[in-house]
C-alpha atoms as a PDB file:
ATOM      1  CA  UNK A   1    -237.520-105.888-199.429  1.00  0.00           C
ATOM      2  CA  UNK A   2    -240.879-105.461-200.970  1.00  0.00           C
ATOM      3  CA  UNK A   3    -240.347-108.174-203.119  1.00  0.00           C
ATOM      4  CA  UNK A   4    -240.168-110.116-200.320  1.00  0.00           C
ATOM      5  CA  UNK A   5    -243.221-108.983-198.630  1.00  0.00           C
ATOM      6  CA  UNK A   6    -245.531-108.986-201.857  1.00  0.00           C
ATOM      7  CA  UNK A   7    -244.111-112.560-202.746  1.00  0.00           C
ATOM      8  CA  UNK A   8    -244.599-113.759-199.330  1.00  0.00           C
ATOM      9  CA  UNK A   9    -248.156-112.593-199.011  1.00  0.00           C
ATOM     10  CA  UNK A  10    -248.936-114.072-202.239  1.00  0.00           C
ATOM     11  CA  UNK A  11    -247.484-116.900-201.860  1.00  0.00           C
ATOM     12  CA  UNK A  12    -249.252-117.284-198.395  1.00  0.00           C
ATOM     13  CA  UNK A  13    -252.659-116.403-200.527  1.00  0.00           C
ATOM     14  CA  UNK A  14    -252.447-119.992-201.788  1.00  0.00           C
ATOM     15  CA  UNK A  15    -252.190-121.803-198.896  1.00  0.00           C
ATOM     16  CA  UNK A  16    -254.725-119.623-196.358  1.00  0.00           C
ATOM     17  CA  UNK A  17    -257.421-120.001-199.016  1.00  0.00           C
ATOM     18  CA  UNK A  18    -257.223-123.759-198.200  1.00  0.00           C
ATOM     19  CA  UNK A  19    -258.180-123.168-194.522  1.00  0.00           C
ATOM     20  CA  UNK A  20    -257.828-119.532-193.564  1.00  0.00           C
ATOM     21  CA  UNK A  21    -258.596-120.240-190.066  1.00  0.00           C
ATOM     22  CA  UNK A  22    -256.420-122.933-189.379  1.00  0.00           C
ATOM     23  CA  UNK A  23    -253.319-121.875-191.798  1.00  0.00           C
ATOM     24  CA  UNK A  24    -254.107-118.158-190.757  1.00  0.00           C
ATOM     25  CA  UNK A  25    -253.508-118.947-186.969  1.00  0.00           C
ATOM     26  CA  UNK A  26    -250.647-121.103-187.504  1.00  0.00           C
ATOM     27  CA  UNK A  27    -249.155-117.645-189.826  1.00  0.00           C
ATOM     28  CA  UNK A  28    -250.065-115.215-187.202  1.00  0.00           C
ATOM     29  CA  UNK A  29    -248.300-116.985-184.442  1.00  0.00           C
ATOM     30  CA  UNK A  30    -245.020-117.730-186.501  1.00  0.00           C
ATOM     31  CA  UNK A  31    -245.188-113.922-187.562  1.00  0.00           C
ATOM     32  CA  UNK A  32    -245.736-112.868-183.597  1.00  0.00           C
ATOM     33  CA  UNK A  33    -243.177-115.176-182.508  1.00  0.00           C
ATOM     34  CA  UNK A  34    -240.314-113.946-185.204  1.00  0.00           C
ATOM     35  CA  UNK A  35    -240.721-110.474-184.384  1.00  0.00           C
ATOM     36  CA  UNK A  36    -241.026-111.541-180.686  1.00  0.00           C
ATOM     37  CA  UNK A  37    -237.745-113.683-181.298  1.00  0.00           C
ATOM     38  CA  UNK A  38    -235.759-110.802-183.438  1.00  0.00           C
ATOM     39  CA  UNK A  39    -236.609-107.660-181.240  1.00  0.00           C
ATOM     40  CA  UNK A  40    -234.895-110.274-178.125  1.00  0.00           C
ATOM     41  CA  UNK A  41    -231.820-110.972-180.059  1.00  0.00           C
ATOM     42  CA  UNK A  42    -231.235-107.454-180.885  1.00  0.00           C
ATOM     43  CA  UNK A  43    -232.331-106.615-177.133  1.00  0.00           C
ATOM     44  CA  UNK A  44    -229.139-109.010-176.568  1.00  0.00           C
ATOM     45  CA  UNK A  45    -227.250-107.073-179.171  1.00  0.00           C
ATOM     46  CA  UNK A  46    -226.731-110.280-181.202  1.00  0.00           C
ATOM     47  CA  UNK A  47    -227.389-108.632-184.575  1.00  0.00           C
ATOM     48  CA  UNK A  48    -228.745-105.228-185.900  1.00  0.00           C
ATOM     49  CA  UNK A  49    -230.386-104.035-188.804  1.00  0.00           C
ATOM     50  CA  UNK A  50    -228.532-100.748-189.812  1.00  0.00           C
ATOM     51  CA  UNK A  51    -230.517 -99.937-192.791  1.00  0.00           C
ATOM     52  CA  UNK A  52    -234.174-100.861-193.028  1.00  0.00           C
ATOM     53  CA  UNK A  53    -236.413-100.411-195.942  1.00  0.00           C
ATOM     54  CA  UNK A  54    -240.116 -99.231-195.735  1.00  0.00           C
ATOM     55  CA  UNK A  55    -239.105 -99.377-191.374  1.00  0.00           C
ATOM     56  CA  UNK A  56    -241.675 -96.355-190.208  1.00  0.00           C
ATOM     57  CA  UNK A  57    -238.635 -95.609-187.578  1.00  0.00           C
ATOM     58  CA  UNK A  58    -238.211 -98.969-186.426  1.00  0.00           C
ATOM     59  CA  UNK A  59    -234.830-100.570-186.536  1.00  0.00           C
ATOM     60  CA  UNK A  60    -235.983-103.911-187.253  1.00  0.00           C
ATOM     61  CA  UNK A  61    -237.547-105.347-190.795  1.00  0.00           C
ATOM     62  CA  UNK A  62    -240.724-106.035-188.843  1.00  0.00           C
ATOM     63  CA  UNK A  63    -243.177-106.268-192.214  1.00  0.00           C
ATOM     64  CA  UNK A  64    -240.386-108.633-194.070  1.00  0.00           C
ATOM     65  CA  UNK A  65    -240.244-111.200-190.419  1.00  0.00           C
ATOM     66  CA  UNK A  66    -244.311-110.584-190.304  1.00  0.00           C
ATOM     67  CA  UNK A  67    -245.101-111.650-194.109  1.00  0.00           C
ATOM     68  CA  UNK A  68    -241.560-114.438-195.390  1.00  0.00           C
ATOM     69  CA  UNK A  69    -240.804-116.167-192.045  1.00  0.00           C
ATOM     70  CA  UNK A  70    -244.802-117.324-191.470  1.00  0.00           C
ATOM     71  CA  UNK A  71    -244.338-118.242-195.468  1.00  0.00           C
ATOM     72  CA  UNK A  72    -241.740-120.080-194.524  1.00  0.00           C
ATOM     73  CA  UNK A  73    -243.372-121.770-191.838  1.00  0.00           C
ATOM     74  CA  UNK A  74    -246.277-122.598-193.916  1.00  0.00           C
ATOM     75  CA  UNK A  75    -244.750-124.187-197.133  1.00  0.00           C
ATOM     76  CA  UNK A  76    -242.998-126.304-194.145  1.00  0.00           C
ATOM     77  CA  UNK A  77    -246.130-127.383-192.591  1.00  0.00           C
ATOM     78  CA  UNK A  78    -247.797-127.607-195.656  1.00  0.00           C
ATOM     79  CA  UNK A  79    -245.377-130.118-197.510  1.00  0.00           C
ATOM     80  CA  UNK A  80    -243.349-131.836-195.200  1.00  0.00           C
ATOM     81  CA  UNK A  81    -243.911-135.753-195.207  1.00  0.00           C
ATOM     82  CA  UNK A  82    -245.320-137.215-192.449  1.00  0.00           C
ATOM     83  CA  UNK A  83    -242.175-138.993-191.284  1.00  0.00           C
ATOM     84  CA  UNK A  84    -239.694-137.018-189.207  1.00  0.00           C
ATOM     85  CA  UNK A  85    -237.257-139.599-190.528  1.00  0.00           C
ATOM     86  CA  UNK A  86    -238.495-137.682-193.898  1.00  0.00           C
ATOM     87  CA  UNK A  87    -238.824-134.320-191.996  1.00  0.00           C
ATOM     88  CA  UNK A  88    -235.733-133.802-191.083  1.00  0.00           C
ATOM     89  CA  UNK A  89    -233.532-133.737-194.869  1.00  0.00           C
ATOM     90  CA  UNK A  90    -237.085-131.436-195.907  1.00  0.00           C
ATOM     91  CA  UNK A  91    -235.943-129.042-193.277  1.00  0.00           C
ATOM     92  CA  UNK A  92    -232.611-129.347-193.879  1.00  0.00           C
ATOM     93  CA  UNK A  93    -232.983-128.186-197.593  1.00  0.00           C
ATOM     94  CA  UNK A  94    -235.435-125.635-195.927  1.00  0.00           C
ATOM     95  CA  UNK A  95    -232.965-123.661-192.948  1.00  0.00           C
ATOM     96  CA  UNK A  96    -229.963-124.038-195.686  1.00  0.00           C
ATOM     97  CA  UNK A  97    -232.194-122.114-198.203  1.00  0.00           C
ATOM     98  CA  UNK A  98    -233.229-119.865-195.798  1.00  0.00           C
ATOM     99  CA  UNK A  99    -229.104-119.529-194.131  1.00  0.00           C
ATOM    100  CA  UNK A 100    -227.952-118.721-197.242  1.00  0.00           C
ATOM    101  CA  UNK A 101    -230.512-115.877-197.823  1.00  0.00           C
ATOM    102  CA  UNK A 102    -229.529-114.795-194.514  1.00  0.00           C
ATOM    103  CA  UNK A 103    -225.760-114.717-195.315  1.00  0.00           C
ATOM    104  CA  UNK A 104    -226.033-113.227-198.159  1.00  0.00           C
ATOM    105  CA  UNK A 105    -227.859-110.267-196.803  1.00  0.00           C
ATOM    106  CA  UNK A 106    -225.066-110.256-194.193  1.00  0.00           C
ATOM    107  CA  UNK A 107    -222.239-110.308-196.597  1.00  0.00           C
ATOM    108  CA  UNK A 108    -223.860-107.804-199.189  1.00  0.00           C
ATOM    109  CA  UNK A 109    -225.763-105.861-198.072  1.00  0.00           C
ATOM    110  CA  UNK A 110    -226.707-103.363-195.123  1.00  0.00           C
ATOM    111  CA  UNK A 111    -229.970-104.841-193.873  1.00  0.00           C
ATOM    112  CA  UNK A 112    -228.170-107.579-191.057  1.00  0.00           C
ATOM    113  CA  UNK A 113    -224.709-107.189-189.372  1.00  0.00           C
ATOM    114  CA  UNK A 114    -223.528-109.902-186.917  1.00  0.00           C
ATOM    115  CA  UNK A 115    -222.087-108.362-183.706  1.00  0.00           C
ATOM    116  CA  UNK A 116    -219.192-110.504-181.728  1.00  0.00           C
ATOM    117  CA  UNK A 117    -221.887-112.441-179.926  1.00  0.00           C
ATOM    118  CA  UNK A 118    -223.523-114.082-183.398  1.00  0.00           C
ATOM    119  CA  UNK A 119    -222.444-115.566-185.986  1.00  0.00           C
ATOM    120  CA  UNK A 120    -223.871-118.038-188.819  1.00  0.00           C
ATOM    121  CA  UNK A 121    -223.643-121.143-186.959  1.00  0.00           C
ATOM    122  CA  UNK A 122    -226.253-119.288-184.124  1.00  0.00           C
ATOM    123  CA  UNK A 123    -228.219-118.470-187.426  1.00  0.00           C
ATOM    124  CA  UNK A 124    -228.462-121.751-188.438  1.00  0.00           C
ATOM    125  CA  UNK A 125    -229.268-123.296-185.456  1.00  0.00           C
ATOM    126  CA  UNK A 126    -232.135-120.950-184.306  1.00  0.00           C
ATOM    127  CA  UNK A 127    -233.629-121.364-187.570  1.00  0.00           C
ATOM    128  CA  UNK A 128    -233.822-124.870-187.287  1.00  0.00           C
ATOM    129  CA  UNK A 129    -235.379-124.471-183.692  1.00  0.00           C
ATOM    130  CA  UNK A 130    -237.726-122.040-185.015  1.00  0.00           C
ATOM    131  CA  UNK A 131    -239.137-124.467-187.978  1.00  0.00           C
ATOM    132  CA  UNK A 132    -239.270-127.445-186.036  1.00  0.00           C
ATOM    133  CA  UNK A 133    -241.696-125.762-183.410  1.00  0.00           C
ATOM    134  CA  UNK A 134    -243.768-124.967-186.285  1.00  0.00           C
ATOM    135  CA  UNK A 135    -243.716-128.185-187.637  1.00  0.00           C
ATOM    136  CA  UNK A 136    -244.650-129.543-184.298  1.00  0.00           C
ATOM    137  CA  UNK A 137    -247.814-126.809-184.083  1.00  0.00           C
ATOM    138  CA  UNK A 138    -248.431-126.992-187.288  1.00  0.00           C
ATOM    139  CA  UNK A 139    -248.773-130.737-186.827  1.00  0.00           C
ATOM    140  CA  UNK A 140    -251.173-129.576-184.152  1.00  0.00           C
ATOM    141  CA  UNK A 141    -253.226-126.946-185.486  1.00  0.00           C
ATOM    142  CA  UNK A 142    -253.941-128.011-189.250  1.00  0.00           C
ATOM    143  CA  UNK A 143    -255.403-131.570-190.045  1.00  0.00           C
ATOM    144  CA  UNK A 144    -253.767-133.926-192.413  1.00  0.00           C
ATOM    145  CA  UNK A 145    -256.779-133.206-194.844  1.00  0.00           C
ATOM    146  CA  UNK A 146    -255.522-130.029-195.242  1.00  0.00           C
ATOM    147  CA  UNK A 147    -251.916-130.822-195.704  1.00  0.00           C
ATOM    148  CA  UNK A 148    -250.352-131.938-198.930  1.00  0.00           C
ATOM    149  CA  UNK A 149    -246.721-133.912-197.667  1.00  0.00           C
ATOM    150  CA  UNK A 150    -244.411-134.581-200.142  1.00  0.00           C
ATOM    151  CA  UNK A 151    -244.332-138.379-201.155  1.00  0.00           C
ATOM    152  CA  UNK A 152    -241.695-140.331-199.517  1.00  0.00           C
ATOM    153  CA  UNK A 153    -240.454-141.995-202.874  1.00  0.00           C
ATOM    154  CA  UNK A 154    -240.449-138.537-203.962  1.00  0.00           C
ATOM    155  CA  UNK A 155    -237.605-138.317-201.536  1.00  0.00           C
ATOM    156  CA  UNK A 156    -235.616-141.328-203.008  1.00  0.00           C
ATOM    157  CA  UNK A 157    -232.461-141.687-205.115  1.00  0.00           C
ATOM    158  CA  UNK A 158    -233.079-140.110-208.566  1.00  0.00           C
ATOM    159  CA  UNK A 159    -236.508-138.925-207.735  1.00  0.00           C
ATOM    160  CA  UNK A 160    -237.355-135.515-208.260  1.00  0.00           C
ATOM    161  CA  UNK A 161    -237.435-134.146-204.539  1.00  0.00           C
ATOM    162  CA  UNK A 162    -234.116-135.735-204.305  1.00  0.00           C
ATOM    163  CA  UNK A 163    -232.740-133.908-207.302  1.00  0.00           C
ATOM    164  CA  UNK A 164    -234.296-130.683-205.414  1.00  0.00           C
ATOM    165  CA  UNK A 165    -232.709-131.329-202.009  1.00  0.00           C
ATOM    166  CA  UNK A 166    -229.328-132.263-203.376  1.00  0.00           C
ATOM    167  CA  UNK A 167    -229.442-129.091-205.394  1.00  0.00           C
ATOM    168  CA  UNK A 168    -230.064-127.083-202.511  1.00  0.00           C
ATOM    169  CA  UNK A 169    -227.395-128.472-200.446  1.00  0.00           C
ATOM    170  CA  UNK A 170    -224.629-128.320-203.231  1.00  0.00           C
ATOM    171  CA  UNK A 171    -225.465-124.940-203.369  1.00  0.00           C
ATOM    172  CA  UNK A 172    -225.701-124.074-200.425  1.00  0.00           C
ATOM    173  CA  UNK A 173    -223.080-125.918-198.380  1.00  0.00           C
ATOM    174  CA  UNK A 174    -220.527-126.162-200.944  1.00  0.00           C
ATOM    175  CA  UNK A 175    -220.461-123.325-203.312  1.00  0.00           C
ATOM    176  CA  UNK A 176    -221.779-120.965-200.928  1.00  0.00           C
ATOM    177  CA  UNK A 177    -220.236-121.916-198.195  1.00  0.00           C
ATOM    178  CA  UNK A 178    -216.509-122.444-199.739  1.00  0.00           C
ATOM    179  CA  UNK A 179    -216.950-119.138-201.067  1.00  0.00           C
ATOM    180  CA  UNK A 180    -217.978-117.191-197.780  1.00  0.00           C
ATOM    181  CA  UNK A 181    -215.310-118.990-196.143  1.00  0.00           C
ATOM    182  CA  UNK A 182    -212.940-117.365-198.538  1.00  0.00           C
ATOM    183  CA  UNK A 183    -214.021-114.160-197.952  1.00  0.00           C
ATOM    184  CA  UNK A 184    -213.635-114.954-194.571  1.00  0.00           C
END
Protein backbone atom coordinates (compact mmCIF):
# COMPACT_ATOMS: atom_id res chain seq x y z
CA UNK A 1 0.00 0.00 0.00
CA UNK A 2 2.70 2.53 0.35
CA UNK A 3 4.11 1.60 -2.72
CA UNK A 4 1.20 2.64 -4.16
CA UNK A 5 0.91 5.94 -2.57
CA UNK A 6 4.72 6.96 -2.99
CA UNK A 7 4.53 5.74 -6.75
CA UNK A 8 1.39 7.53 -7.31
CA UNK A 9 2.55 10.81 -5.90
CA UNK A 10 5.60 10.58 -7.86
CA UNK A 11 4.34 9.69 -10.66
CA UNK A 12 1.73 12.59 -10.35
CA UNK A 13 5.06 14.91 -9.64
CA UNK A 14 5.65 14.69 -13.40
CA UNK A 15 2.64 15.67 -14.70
CA UNK A 16 1.52 18.66 -11.98
CA UNK A 17 4.90 20.28 -12.65
CA UNK A 18 3.56 20.82 -16.21
CA UNK A 19 0.60 22.93 -14.95
CA UNK A 20 0.09 22.51 -11.23
CA UNK A 21 -2.95 24.53 -11.28
CA UNK A 22 -4.75 23.06 -13.94
CA UNK A 23 -3.50 19.21 -13.49
CA UNK A 24 -3.66 19.88 -9.61
CA UNK A 25 -7.47 20.74 -9.77
CA UNK A 26 -8.32 18.14 -12.15
CA UNK A 27 -6.24 15.54 -9.24
CA UNK A 28 -7.99 17.02 -6.35
CA UNK A 29 -11.42 16.55 -7.72
CA UNK A 30 -10.82 12.87 -8.99
CA UNK A 31 -9.26 12.21 -5.42
CA UNK A 32 -12.56 13.98 -3.67
CA UNK A 33 -14.82 12.25 -5.91
CA UNK A 34 -13.20 8.51 -5.33
CA UNK A 35 -13.33 8.77 -1.75
CA UNK A 36 -16.77 10.47 -2.14
CA UNK A 37 -17.70 7.46 -4.55
CA UNK A 38 -16.05 4.53 -2.20
CA UNK A 39 -17.33 5.72 1.32
CA UNK A 40 -21.19 5.52 -0.82
CA UNK A 41 -20.62 2.06 -2.02
CA UNK A 42 -19.58 0.82 1.27
CA UNK A 43 -22.53 3.06 2.80
CA UNK A 44 -24.54 0.56 0.35
CA UNK A 45 -22.56 -2.33 1.70
CA UNK A 46 -21.32 -3.15 -1.83
CA UNK A 47 -17.75 -3.91 -0.75
CA UNK A 48 -15.56 -3.50 2.45
CA UNK A 49 -12.13 -3.13 3.22
CA UNK A 50 -11.42 -5.59 6.18
CA UNK A 51 -7.84 -4.88 6.58
CA UNK A 52 -6.42 -1.46 5.84
CA UNK A 53 -2.86 -0.45 5.92
CA UNK A 54 -1.53 2.93 7.33
CA UNK A 55 -5.94 3.53 7.88
CA UNK A 56 -5.66 5.98 11.20
CA UNK A 57 -9.08 3.99 12.20
CA UNK A 58 -10.77 4.39 9.07
CA UNK A 59 -12.12 1.39 7.28
CA UNK A 60 -11.50 2.60 3.94
CA UNK A 61 -7.87 2.98 2.01
CA UNK A 62 -8.61 6.70 1.86
CA UNK A 63 -4.64 7.83 1.19
CA UNK A 64 -4.28 4.86 -1.61
CA UNK A 65 -8.05 6.30 -3.52
CA UNK A 66 -6.59 10.05 -2.66
CA UNK A 67 -2.94 9.58 -4.31
CA UNK A 68 -3.44 6.16 -7.48
CA UNK A 69 -7.03 6.83 -8.65
CA UNK A 70 -6.27 10.88 -9.46
CA UNK A 71 -2.88 9.16 -11.07
CA UNK A 72 -4.95 7.29 -12.87
CA UNK A 73 -7.07 9.94 -13.98
CA UNK A 74 -4.21 12.01 -14.98
CA UNK A 75 -2.02 9.65 -17.18
CA UNK A 76 -5.71 9.31 -18.85
CA UNK A 77 -6.15 12.89 -19.47
CA UNK A 78 -2.75 13.40 -20.11
CA UNK A 79 -2.27 10.79 -23.04
CA UNK A 80 -5.38 9.91 -24.45
CA UNK A 81 -5.71 10.89 -28.28
CA UNK A 82 -7.94 13.33 -29.16
CA UNK A 83 -10.40 11.02 -30.89
CA UNK A 84 -12.95 9.21 -28.74
CA UNK A 85 -12.97 6.78 -31.65
CA UNK A 86 -9.15 6.53 -30.26
CA UNK A 87 -10.32 7.11 -26.61
CA UNK A 88 -12.21 4.50 -26.13
CA UNK A 89 -9.52 1.12 -26.84
CA UNK A 90 -6.95 3.80 -24.55
CA UNK A 91 -9.45 3.38 -21.81
CA UNK A 92 -10.15 0.10 -22.41
CA UNK A 93 -6.44 -0.99 -21.88
CA UNK A 94 -6.72 1.58 -18.94
CA UNK A 95 -10.09 0.10 -16.64
CA UNK A 96 -8.72 -3.61 -17.65
CA UNK A 97 -5.32 -2.64 -16.06
CA UNK A 98 -6.85 -1.10 -13.38
CA UNK A 99 -9.84 -4.39 -13.00
CA UNK A 100 -7.28 -6.64 -12.81
CA UNK A 101 -5.42 -4.79 -9.96
CA UNK A 102 -8.67 -4.68 -8.39
CA UNK A 103 -9.29 -8.47 -8.67
CA UNK A 104 -6.37 -9.38 -7.67
CA UNK A 105 -6.54 -7.55 -4.42
CA UNK A 106 -9.96 -9.24 -4.13
CA UNK A 107 -8.78 -12.70 -4.76
CA UNK A 108 -5.46 -12.39 -2.64
CA UNK A 109 -5.52 -10.46 -0.43
CA UNK A 110 -7.55 -8.84 2.59
CA UNK A 111 -7.72 -5.20 1.54
CA UNK A 112 -11.35 -5.57 -0.78
CA UNK A 113 -14.11 -8.24 -0.31
CA UNK A 114 -17.17 -8.17 -2.62
CA UNK A 115 -20.44 -8.56 -0.64
CA UNK A 116 -23.61 -10.31 -2.58
CA UNK A 117 -24.56 -6.95 -4.02
CA UNK A 118 -21.00 -6.45 -6.13
CA UNK A 119 -19.21 -8.19 -8.10
CA UNK A 120 -16.42 -7.57 -10.93
CA UNK A 121 -18.65 -6.77 -13.68
CA UNK A 122 -20.06 -3.57 -11.22
CA UNK A 123 -16.19 -2.99 -10.86
CA UNK A 124 -15.62 -2.74 -14.25
CA UNK A 125 -18.29 -0.76 -15.21
CA UNK A 126 -17.98 2.03 -12.54
CA UNK A 127 -14.49 2.33 -13.42
CA UNK A 128 -15.16 3.01 -16.81
CA UNK A 129 -17.85 5.67 -15.71
CA UNK A 130 -15.44 7.11 -13.41
CA UNK A 131 -12.54 7.67 -16.22
CA UNK A 132 -14.69 8.81 -18.80
CA UNK A 133 -15.99 11.79 -16.56
CA UNK A 134 -12.48 12.62 -16.15
CA UNK A 135 -11.70 12.47 -19.55
CA UNK A 136 -14.63 14.67 -20.26
CA UNK A 137 -13.29 17.37 -17.35
CA UNK A 138 -10.14 16.84 -18.04
CA UNK A 139 -10.96 17.75 -21.62
CA UNK A 140 -12.39 20.79 -19.88
CA UNK A 141 -10.05 21.92 -17.40
CA UNK A 142 -6.47 21.39 -19.05
CA UNK A 143 -5.70 22.89 -22.61
CA UNK A 144 -4.44 20.81 -25.42
CA UNK A 145 -1.01 22.68 -24.96
CA UNK A 146 -0.66 21.00 -21.97
CA UNK A 147 -1.65 17.58 -23.04
CA UNK A 148 0.59 15.13 -24.78
CA UNK A 149 -2.16 12.43 -26.72
CA UNK A 150 -0.82 9.49 -27.94
CA UNK A 151 -0.44 9.50 -31.85
CA UNK A 152 -3.18 7.85 -33.65
CA UNK A 153 -0.77 5.72 -35.93
CA UNK A 154 0.71 4.93 -32.72
CA UNK A 155 -2.53 3.11 -32.25
CA UNK A 156 -2.31 1.10 -35.58
CA UNK A 157 -1.57 -2.53 -36.48
CA UNK A 158 2.05 -3.35 -35.48
CA UNK A 159 2.70 -0.01 -33.97
CA UNK A 160 3.96 0.20 -30.66
CA UNK A 161 0.75 1.42 -28.67
CA UNK A 162 -0.89 -1.40 -30.39
CA UNK A 163 1.62 -3.94 -29.19
CA UNK A 164 0.90 -2.21 -25.60
CA UNK A 165 -2.91 -2.42 -25.74
CA UNK A 166 -3.01 -5.93 -27.10
CA UNK A 167 -0.67 -6.90 -24.31
CA UNK A 168 -2.82 -5.55 -21.81
CA UNK A 169 -5.88 -7.14 -22.98
CA UNK A 170 -4.30 -10.71 -23.47
CA UNK A 171 -3.40 -10.37 -20.12
CA UNK A 172 -5.91 -9.22 -18.75
CA UNK A 173 -9.00 -10.73 -20.36
CA UNK A 174 -7.60 -13.97 -21.19
CA UNK A 175 -5.05 -15.19 -18.81
CA UNK A 176 -6.44 -13.41 -16.01
CA UNK A 177 -9.65 -13.77 -16.56
CA UNK A 178 -9.66 -17.72 -17.57
CA UNK A 179 -7.81 -18.16 -14.52
CA UNK A 180 -10.20 -16.28 -11.98
CA UNK A 181 -12.93 -17.98 -13.62
CA UNK A 182 -11.36 -21.21 -12.57
CA UNK A 183 -11.06 -20.37 -9.26
CA UNK A 184 -14.42 -19.45 -9.48
Amino acid sequence: MLSVIIGSLFGAFFILRINWKRYGLLYLLSGLMGNIICLIFIFLNFYKFPVVPFHLGIKMPISAILTAFPYYVLLGVRFSPRSWAWKIPFYMGMVNLGILVEKLLEEYTEIIEYTNYWDTFDSYAVWWIYLLIFEYLGQRIVPNEYRKPIRVKSLWYGRWAWFVLHFIFLVTIFLAGVYVGWLL
